[in-house]
N, C-alpha and C. Protein backbone atom coordinates (compact mmCIF):
# COMPACT_ATOMS: atom_id res chain seq x y z
N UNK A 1 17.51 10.67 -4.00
CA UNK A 1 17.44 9.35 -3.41
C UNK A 1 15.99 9.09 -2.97
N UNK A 2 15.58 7.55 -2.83
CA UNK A 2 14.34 7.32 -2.57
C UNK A 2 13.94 7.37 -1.09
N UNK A 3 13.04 8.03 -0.86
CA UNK A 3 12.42 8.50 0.98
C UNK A 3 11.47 6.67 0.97
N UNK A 4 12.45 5.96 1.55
CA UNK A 4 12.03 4.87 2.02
C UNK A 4 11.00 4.88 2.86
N UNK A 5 11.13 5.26 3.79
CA UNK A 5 9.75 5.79 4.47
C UNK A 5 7.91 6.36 4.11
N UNK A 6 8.42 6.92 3.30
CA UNK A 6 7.56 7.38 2.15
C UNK A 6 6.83 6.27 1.52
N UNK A 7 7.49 5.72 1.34
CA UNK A 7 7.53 4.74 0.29
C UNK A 7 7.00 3.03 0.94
N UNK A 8 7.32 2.95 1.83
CA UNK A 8 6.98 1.41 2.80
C UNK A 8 6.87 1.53 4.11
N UNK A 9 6.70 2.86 4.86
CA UNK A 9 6.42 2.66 5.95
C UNK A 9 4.91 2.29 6.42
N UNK A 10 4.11 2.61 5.40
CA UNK A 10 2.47 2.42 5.23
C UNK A 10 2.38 0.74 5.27
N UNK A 11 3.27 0.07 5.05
CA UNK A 11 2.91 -1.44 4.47
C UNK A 11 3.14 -2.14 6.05
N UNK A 12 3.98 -1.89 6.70
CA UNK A 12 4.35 -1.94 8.37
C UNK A 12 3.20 -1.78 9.12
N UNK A 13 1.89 -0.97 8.86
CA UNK A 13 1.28 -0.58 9.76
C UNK A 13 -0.23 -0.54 9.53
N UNK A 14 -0.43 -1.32 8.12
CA UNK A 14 -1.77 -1.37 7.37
C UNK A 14 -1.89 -3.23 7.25
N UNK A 15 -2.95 -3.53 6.40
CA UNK A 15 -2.91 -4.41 6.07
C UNK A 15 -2.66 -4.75 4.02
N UNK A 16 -1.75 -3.93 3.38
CA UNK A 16 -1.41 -3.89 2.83
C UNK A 16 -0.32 -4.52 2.53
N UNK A 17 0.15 -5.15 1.20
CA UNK A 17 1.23 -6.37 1.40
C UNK A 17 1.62 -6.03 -0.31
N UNK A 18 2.76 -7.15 -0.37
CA UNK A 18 3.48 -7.29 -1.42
C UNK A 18 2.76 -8.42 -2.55
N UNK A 19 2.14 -8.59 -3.44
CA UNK A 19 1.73 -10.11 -4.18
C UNK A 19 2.98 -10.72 -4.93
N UNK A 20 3.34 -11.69 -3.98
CA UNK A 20 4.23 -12.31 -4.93
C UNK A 20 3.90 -13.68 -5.09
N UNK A 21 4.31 -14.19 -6.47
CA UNK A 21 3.70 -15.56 -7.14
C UNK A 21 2.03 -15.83 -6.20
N UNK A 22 1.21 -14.67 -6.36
CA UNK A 22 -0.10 -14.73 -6.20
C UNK A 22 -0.50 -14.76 -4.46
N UNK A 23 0.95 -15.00 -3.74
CA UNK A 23 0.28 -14.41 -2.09
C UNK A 23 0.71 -13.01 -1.41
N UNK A 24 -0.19 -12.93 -0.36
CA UNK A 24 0.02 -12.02 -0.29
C UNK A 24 1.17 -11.74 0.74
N UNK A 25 1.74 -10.77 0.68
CA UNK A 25 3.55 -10.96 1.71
C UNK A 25 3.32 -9.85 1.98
N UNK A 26 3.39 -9.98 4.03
CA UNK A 26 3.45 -9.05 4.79
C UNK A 26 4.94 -8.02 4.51
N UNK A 27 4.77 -6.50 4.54
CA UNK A 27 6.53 -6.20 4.50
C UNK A 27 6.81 -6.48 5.93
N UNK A 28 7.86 -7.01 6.67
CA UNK A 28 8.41 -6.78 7.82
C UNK A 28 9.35 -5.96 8.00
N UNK A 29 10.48 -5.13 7.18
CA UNK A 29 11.10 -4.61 7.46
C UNK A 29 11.75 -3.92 5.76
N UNK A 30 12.43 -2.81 5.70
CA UNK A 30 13.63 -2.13 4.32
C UNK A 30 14.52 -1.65 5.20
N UNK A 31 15.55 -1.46 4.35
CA UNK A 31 16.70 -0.55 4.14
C UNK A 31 17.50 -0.65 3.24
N UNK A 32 18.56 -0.06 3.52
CA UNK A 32 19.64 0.55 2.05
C UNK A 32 20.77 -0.73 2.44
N UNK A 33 21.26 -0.76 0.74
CA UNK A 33 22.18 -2.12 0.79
C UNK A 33 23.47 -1.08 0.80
N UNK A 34 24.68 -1.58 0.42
CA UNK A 34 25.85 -0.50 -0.16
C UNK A 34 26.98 -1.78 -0.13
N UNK A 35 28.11 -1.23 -1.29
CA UNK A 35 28.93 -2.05 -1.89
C UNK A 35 30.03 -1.70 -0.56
N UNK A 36 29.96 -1.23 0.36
CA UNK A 36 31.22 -1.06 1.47
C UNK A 36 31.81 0.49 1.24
N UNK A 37 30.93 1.44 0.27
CA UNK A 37 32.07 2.67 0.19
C UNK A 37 30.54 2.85 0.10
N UNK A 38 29.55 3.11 -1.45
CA UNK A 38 28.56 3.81 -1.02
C UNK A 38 27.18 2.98 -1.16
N UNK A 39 26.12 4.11 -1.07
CA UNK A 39 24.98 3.06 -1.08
C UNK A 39 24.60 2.73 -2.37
N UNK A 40 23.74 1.35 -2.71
CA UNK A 40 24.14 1.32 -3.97
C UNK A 40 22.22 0.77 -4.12
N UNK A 41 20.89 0.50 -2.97
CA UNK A 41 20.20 0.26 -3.52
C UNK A 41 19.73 -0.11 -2.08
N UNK A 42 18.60 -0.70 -2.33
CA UNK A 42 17.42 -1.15 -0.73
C UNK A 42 16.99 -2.44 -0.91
N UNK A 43 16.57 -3.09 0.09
CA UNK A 43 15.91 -4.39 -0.06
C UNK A 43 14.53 -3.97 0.97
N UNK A 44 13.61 -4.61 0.50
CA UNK A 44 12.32 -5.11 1.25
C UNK A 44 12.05 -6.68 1.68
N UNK A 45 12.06 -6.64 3.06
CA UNK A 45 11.90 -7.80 3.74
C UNK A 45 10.59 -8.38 3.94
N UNK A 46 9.62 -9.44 3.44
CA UNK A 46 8.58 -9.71 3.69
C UNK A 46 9.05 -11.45 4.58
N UNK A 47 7.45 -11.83 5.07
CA UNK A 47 7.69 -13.04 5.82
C UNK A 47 8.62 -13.50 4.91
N UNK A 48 8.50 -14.05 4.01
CA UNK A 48 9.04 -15.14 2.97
C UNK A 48 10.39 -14.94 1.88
N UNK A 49 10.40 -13.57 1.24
CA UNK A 49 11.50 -13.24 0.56
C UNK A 49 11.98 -11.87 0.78
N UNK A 50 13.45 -11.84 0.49
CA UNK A 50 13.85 -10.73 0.68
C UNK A 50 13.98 -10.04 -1.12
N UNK A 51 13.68 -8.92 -1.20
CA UNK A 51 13.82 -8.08 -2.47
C UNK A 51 14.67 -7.34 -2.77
N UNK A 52 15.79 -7.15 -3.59
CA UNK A 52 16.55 -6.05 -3.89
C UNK A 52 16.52 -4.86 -5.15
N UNK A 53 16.29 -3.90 -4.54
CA UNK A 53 16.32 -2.61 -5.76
C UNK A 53 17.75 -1.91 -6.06
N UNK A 54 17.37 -1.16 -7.11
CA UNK A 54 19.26 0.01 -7.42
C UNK A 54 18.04 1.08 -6.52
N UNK A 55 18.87 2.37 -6.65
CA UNK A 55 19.10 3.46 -6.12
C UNK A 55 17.67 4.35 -6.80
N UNK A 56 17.23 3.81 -8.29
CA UNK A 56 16.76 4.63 -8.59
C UNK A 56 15.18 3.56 -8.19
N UNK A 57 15.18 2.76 -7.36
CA UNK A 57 13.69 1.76 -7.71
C UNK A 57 13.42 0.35 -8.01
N UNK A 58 14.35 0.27 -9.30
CA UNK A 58 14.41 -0.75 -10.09
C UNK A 58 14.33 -2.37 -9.57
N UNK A 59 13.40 -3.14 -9.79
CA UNK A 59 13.47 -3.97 -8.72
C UNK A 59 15.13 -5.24 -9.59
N UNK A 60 15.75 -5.51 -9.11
CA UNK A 60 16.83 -6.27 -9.47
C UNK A 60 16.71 -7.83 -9.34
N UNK A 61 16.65 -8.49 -7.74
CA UNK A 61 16.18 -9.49 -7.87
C UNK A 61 15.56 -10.30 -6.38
N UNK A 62 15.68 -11.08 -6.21
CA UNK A 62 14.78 -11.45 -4.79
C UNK A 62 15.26 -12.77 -4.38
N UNK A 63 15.56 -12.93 -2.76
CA UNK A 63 15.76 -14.17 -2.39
C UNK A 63 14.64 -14.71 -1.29
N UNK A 64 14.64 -16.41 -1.72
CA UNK A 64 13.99 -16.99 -0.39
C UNK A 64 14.12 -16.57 0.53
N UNK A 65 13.55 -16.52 1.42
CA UNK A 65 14.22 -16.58 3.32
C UNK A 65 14.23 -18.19 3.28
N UNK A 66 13.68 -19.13 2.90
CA UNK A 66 13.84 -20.26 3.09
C UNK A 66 14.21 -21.10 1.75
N UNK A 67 15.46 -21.82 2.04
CA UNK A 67 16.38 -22.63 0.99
C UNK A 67 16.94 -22.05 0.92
N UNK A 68 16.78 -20.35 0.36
CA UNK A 68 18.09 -19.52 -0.11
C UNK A 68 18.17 -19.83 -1.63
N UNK A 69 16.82 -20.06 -2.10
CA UNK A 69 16.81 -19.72 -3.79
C UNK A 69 16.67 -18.40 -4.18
N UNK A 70 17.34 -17.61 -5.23
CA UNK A 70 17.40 -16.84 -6.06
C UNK A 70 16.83 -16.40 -6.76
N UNK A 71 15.91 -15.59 -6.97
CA UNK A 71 15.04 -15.40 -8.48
C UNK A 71 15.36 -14.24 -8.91
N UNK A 72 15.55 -13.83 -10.34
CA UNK A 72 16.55 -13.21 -11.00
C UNK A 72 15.04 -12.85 -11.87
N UNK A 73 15.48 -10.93 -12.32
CA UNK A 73 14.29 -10.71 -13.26
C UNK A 73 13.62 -9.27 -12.60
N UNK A 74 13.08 -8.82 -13.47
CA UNK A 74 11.92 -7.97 -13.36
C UNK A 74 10.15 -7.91 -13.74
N UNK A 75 9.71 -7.62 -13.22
CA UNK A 75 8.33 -7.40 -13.75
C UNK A 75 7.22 -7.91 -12.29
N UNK A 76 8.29 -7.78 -10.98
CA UNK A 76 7.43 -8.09 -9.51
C UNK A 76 6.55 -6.98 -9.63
N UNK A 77 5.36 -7.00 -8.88
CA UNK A 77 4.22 -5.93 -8.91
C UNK A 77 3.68 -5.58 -7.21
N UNK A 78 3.95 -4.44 -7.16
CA UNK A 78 3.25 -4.49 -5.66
C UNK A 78 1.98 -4.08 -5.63
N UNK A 79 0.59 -4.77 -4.88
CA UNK A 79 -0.49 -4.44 -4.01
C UNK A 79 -0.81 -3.23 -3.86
N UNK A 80 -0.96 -2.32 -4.14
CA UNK A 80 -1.54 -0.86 -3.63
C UNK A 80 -2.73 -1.05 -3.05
N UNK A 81 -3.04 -1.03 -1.70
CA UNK A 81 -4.26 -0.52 -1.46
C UNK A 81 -4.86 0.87 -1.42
């Protein structure tokens, strides 16, 4: 399983961010999603959208925080500083 921590706790405490559709998105918060029995994947919370992955990474798909539009797809890219 993926060490979330590992993985996005650096983005919480740097000035490092997410680029999505060309800005830059603070993370505010992750954790693990699950279908009600097990876990099935994580989301990353930035100001603006929320992100959902599977278990192994995979980014799946992403919602507004505002309207509550949908965007469906792969090929989001994160910022490494």
């Amino acid at each position: 399983m993926i060490n979330l921590d590992a993985r996005y706790e650096s983005y919480l405490h740097t000035d490092k961010c997410f680029t999505i559709n060309g800005a830059c998105e603070k993370v505010v918060a992750y954790g693990w999603t699950d279908d009600g029995l097990v876990i099935d994947g994580y989301y990353v919370l930035t100001n603006e959208h929320k992100l959902f992955y599977n278990t192994e990474g995979q980014f799946l798909y992403m919602e507004s925080r505002k309207g509550g539009r949908v965007v469906y797809g792969t090929g989001l890219e994160n910022q490494r500083s």
